[in-house]
Structures are given as structure tokens and as C-alpha cells.
PDB file of N, CA and C in Angstrom:
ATOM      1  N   UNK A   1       0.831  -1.193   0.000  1.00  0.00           N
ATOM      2  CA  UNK A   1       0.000   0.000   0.000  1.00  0.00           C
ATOM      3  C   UNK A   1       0.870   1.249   0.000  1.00  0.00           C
ATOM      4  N   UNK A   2       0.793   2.342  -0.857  1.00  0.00           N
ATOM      5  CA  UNK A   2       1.894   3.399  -1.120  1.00  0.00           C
ATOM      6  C   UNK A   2       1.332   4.244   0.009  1.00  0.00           C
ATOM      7  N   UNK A   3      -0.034   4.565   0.830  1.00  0.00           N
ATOM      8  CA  UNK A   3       0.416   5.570   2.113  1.00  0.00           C
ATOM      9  C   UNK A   3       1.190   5.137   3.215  1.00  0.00           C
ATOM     10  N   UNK A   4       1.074   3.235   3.139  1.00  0.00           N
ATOM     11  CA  UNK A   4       2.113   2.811   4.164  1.00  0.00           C
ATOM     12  C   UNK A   4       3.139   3.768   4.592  1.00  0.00           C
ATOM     13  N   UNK A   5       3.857   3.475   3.069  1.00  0.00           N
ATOM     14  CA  UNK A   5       5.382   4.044   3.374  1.00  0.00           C
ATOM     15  C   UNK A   5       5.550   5.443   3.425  1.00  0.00           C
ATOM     16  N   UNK A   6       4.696   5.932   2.889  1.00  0.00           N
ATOM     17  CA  UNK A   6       4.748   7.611   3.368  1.00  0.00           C
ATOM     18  C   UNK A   6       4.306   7.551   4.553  1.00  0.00           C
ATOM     19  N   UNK A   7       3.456   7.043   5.423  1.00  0.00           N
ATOM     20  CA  UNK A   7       2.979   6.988   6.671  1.00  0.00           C
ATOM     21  C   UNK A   7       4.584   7.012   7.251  1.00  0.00           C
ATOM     22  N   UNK A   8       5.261   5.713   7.248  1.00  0.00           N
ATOM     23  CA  UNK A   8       6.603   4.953   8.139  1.00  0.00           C
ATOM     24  C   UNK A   8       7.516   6.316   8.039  1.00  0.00           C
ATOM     25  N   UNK A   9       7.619   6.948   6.443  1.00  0.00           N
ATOM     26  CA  UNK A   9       8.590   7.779   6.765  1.00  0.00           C
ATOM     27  C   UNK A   9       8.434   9.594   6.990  1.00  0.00           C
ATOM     28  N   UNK A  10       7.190   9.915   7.056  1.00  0.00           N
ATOM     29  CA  UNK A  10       6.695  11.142   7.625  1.00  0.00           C
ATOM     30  C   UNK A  10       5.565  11.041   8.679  1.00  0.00           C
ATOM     31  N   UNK A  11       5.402  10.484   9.157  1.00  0.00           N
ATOM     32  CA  UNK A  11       3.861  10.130  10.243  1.00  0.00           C
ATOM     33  C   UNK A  11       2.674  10.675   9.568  1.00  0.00           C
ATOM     34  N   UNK A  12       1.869  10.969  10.938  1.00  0.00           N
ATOM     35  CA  UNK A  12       0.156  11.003  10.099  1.00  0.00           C
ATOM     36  C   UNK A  12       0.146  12.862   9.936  1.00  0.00           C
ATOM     37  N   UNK A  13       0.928  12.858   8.503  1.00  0.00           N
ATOM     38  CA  UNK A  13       1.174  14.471   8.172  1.00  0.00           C
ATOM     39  C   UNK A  13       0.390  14.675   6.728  1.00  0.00           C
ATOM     40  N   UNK A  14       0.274  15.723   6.659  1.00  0.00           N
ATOM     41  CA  UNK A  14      -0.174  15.741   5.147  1.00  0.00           C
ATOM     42  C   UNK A  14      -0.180  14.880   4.061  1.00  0.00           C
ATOM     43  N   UNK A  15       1.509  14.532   4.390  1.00  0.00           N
ATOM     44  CA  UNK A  15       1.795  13.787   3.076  1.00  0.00           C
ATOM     45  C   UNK A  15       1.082  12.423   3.100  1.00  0.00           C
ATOM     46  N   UNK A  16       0.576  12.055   4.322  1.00  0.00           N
ATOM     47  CA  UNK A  16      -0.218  10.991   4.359  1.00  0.00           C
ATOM     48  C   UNK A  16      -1.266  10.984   3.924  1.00  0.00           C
ATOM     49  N   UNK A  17      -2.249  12.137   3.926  1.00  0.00           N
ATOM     50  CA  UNK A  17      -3.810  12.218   3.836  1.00  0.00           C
ATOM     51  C   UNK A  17      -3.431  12.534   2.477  1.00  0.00           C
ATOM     52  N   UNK A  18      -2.995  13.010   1.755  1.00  0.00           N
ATOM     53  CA  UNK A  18      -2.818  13.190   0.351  1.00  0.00           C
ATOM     54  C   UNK A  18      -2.850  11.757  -0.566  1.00  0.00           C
ATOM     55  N   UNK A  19      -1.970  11.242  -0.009  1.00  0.00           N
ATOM     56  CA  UNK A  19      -1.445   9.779  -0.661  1.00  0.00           C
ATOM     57  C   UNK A  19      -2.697   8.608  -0.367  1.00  0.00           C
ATOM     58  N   UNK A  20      -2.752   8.838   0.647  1.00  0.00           N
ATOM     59  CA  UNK A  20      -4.076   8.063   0.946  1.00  0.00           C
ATOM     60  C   UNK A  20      -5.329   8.674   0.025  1.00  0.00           C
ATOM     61  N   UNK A  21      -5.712   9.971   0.100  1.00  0.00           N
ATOM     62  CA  UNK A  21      -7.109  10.555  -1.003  1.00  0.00           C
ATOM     63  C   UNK A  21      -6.765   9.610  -2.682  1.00  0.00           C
ATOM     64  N   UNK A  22      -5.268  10.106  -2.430  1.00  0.00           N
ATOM     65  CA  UNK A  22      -4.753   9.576  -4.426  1.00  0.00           C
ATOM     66  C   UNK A  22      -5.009   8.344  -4.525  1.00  0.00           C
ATOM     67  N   UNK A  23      -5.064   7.423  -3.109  1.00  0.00           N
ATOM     68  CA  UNK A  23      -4.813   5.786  -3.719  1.00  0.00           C
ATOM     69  C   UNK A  23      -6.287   5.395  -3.456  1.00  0.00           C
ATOM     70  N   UNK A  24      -7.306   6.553  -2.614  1.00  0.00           N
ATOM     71  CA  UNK A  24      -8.317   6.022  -2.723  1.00  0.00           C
ATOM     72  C   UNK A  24      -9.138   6.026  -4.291  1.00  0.00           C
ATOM     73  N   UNK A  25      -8.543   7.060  -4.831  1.00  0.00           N
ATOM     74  CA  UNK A  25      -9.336   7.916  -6.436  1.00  0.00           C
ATOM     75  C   UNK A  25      -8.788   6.786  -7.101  1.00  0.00           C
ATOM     76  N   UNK A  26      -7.795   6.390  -6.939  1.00  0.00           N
ATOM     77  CA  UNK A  26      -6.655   5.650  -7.794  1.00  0.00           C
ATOM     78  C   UNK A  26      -5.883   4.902  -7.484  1.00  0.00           C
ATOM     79  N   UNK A  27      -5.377   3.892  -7.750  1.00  0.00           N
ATOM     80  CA  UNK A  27      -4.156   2.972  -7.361  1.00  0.00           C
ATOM     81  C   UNK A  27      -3.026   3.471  -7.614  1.00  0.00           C
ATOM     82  N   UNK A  28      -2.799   3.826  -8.761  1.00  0.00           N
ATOM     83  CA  UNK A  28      -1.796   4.521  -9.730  1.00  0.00           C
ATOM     84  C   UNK A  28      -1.137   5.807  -8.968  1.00  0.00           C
ATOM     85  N   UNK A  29      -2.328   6.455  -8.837  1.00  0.00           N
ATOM     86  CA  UNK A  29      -1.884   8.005  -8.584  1.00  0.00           C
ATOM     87  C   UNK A  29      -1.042   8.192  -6.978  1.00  0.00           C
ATOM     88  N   UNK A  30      -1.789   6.983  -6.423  1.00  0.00           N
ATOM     89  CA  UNK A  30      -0.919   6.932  -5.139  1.00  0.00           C
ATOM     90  C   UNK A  30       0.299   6.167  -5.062  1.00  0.00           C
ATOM     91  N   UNK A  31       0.524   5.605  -5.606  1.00  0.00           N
ATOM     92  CA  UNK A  31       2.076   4.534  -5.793  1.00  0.00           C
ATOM     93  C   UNK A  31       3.040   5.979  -6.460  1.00  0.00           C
ATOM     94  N   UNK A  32       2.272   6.833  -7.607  1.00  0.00           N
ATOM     95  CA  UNK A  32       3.093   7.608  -7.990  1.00  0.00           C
ATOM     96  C   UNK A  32       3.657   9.091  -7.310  1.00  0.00           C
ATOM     97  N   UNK A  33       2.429   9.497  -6.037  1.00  0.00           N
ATOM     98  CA  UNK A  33       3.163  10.176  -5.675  1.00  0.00           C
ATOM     99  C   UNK A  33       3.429   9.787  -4.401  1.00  0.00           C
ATOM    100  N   UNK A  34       3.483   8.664  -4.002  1.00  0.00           N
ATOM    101  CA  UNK A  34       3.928   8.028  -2.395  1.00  0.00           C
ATOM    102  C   UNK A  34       5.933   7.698  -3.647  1.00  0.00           C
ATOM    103  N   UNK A  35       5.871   7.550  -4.427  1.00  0.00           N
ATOM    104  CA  UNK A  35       7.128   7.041  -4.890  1.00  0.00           C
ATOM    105  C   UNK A  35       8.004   9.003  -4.887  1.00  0.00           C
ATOM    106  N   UNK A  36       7.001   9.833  -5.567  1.00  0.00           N
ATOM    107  CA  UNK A  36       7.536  11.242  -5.321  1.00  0.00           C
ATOM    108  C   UNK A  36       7.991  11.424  -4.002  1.00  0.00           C
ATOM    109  N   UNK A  37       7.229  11.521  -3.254  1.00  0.00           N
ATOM    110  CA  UNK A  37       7.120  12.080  -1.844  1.00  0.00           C
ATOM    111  C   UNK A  37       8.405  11.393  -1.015  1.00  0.00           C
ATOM    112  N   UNK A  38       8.873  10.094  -1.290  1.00  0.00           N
ATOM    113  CA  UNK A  38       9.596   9.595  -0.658  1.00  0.00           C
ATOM    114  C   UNK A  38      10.921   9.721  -1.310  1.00  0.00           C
ATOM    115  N   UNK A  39      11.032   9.666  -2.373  1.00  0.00           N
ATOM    116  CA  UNK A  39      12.728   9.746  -2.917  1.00  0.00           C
ATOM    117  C   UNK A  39      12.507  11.462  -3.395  1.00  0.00           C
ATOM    118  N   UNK A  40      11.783  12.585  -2.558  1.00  0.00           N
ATOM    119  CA  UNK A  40      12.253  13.751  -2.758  1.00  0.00           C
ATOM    120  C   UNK A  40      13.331  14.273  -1.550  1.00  0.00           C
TER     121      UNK A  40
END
């Protein structure tokens, strides 16, 4: 699950509720920016 790992490596911050909205709209959209968010 791509908010996992944004979860593990920023806690329950934005970047979580974001990634989580994207992977709910989408599978895609959240793998792609849980993959942004983490190797930025």
C-alpha cells in the first residue's frame, strides 16, 4: 500500500492524507506520488 510508506517515513502528516485521497481515487496516482514524496 503506497500511504504505508509515506505513513513509516513522515507520520500522520499531510503527506499521508494526500497519498491516501490519491490511492483512494486511484491505485496509480498513489504509488506515484507516495514514490515522489519519498525519494524527494
Amino acid at each position: 500500500l503506497p500511504p504505508l510508506g509515506v505513513f513509516f517515513k513522515f507520520g500522520c502528516g499531510v503527506e499521508f492524507w494526500i497519498c491516501l485521497i490519491l490511492t483512494f481515487l486511484g491505485y496509480l496516482p498513489g504509488i506515484i506520488y507516495a514514490v515522489w514524496v519519498i525519494t524527494k
